[in-house]
Protein backbone atom coordinates (compact mmCIF):
# COMPACT_ATOMS: atom_id res chain seq x y z
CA UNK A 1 -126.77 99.66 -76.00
CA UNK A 2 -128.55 97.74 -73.89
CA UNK A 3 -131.02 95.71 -76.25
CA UNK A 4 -128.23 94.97 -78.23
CA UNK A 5 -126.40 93.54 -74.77
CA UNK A 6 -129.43 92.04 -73.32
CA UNK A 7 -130.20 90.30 -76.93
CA UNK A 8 -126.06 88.72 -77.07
CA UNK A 9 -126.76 87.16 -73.58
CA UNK A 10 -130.01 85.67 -74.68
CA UNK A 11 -127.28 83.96 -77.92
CA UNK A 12 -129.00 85.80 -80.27
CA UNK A 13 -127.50 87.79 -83.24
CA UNK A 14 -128.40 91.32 -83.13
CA UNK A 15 -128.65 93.54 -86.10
CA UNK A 16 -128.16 97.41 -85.16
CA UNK A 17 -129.38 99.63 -87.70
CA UNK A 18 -127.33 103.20 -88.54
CA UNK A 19 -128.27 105.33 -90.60
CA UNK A 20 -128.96 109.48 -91.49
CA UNK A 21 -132.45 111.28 -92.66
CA UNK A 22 -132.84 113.11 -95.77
CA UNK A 23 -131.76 116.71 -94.40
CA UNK A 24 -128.66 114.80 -92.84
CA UNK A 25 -127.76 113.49 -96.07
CA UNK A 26 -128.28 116.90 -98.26
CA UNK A 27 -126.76 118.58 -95.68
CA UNK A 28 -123.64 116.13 -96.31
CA UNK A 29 -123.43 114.90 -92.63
CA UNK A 30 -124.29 111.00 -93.90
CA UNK A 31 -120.84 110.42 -92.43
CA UNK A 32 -120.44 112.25 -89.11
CA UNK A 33 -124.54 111.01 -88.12
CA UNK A 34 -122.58 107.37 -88.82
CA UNK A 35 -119.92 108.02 -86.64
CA UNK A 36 -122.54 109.65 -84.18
CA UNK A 37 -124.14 106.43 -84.27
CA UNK A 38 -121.43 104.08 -84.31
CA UNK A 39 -120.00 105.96 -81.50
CA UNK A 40 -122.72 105.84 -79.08
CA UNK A 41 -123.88 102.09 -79.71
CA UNK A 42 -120.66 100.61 -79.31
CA UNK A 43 -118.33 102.69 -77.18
CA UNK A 44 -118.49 100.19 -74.56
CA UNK A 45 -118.29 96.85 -76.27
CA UNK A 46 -115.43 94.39 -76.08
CA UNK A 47 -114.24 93.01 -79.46
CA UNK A 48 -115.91 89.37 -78.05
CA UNK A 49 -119.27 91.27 -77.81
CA UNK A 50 -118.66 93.19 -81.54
CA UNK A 51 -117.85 89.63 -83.07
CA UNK A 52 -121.28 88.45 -82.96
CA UNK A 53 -123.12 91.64 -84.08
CA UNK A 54 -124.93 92.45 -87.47
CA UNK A 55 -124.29 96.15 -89.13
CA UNK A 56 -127.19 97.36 -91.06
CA UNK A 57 -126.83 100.51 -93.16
CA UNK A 58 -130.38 102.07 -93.13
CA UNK A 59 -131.06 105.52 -94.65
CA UNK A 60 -133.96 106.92 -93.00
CA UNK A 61 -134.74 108.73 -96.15
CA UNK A 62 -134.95 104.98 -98.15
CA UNK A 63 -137.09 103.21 -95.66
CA UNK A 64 -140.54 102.77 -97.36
CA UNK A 65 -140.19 105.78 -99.53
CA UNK A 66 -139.52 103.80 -102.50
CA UNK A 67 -136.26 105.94 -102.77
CA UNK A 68 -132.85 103.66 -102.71
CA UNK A 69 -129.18 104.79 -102.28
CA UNK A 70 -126.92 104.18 -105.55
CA UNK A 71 -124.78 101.68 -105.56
CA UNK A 72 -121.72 104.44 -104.64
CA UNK A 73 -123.84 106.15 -101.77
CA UNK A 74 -124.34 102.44 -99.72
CA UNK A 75 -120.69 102.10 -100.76
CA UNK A 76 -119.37 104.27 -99.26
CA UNK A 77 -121.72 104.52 -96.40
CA UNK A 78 -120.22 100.62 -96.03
CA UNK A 79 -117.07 101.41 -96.07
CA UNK A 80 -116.86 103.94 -93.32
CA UNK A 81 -118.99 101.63 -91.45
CA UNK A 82 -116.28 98.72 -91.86
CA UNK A 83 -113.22 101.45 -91.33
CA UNK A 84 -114.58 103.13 -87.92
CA UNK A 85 -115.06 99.12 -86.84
CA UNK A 86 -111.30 98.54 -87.87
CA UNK A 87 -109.79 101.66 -85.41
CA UNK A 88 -112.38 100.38 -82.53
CA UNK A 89 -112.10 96.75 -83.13
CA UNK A 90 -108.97 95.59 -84.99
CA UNK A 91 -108.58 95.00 -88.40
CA UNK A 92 -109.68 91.13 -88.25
CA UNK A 93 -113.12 92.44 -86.70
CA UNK A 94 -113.62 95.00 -89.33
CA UNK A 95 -112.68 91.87 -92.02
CA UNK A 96 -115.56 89.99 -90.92
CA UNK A 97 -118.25 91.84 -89.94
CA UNK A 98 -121.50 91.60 -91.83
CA UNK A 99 -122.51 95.11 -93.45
CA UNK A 100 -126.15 94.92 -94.75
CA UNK A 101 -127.91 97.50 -96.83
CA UNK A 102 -131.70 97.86 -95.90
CA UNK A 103 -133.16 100.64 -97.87
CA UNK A 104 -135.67 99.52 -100.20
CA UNK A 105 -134.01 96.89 -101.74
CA UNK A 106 -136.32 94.64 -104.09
CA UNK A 107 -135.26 92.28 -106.76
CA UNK A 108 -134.51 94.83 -109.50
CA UNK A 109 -131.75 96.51 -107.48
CA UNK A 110 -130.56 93.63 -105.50
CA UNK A 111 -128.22 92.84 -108.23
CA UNK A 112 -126.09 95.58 -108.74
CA UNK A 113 -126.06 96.37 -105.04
CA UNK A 114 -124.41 93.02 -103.99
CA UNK A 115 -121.92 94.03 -106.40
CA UNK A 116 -120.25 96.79 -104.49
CA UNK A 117 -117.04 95.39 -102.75
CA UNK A 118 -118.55 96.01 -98.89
């Protein structure tokens, strides 16, 4: 990932965005596009350069379409964000990284959304 390299050495807190489109997610591959993702953004990082990045769960399908994941769906998207950085980075990593969900969140949803434990 080289904008997400170039951006650390510049001291500045990347967020990098994962996340599946609609078919992906009907097709129940929300998990394996993840891992896909995951996978090819950070294959090469050392746990110094993970420390300082931003996770950002972002459906495709939610992004300006109105349409949010349920609480459960960004759930569990979380968690398999936070266990694949456990096995790759150590379980202290995966303890502290920051997980955010960006798919059409407004101020009637924000709520029960923050509630979900990741």
């Amino acid at each position: 990932m080289k904008k997400t390299r170039a951006a650390l050495k510049q001291a500045l807190a990347p967020i990098v965005c994962v996340g599946e489109m609609l078919a992906e997610r009907e097709s129940n591959k929300t998990m394996q596009i993840l891992e896909e993702q995951l996978t090819g953004a950070f294959s090469s990082f050392s746990q110094e350069e993970a420390s300082k990045v931003v996770l950002a769960y972002e459906p495709v399908w939610a992004i300006g379409t109105g349409k949010v994941a349920t609480p459960q769906q960004a759930q569990d998207a979380h968690a398999f964000i936070r266990g694949w950085w456990k096995k790759k980075f150590g379980e202290d990593l995966a303890k502290t990284v920051r997980i955010q969900y960006g798919g059409s969140v407004k101020a009637d949803n924000i709520g029960i959304l923050m509630r979900e434990e990741d």
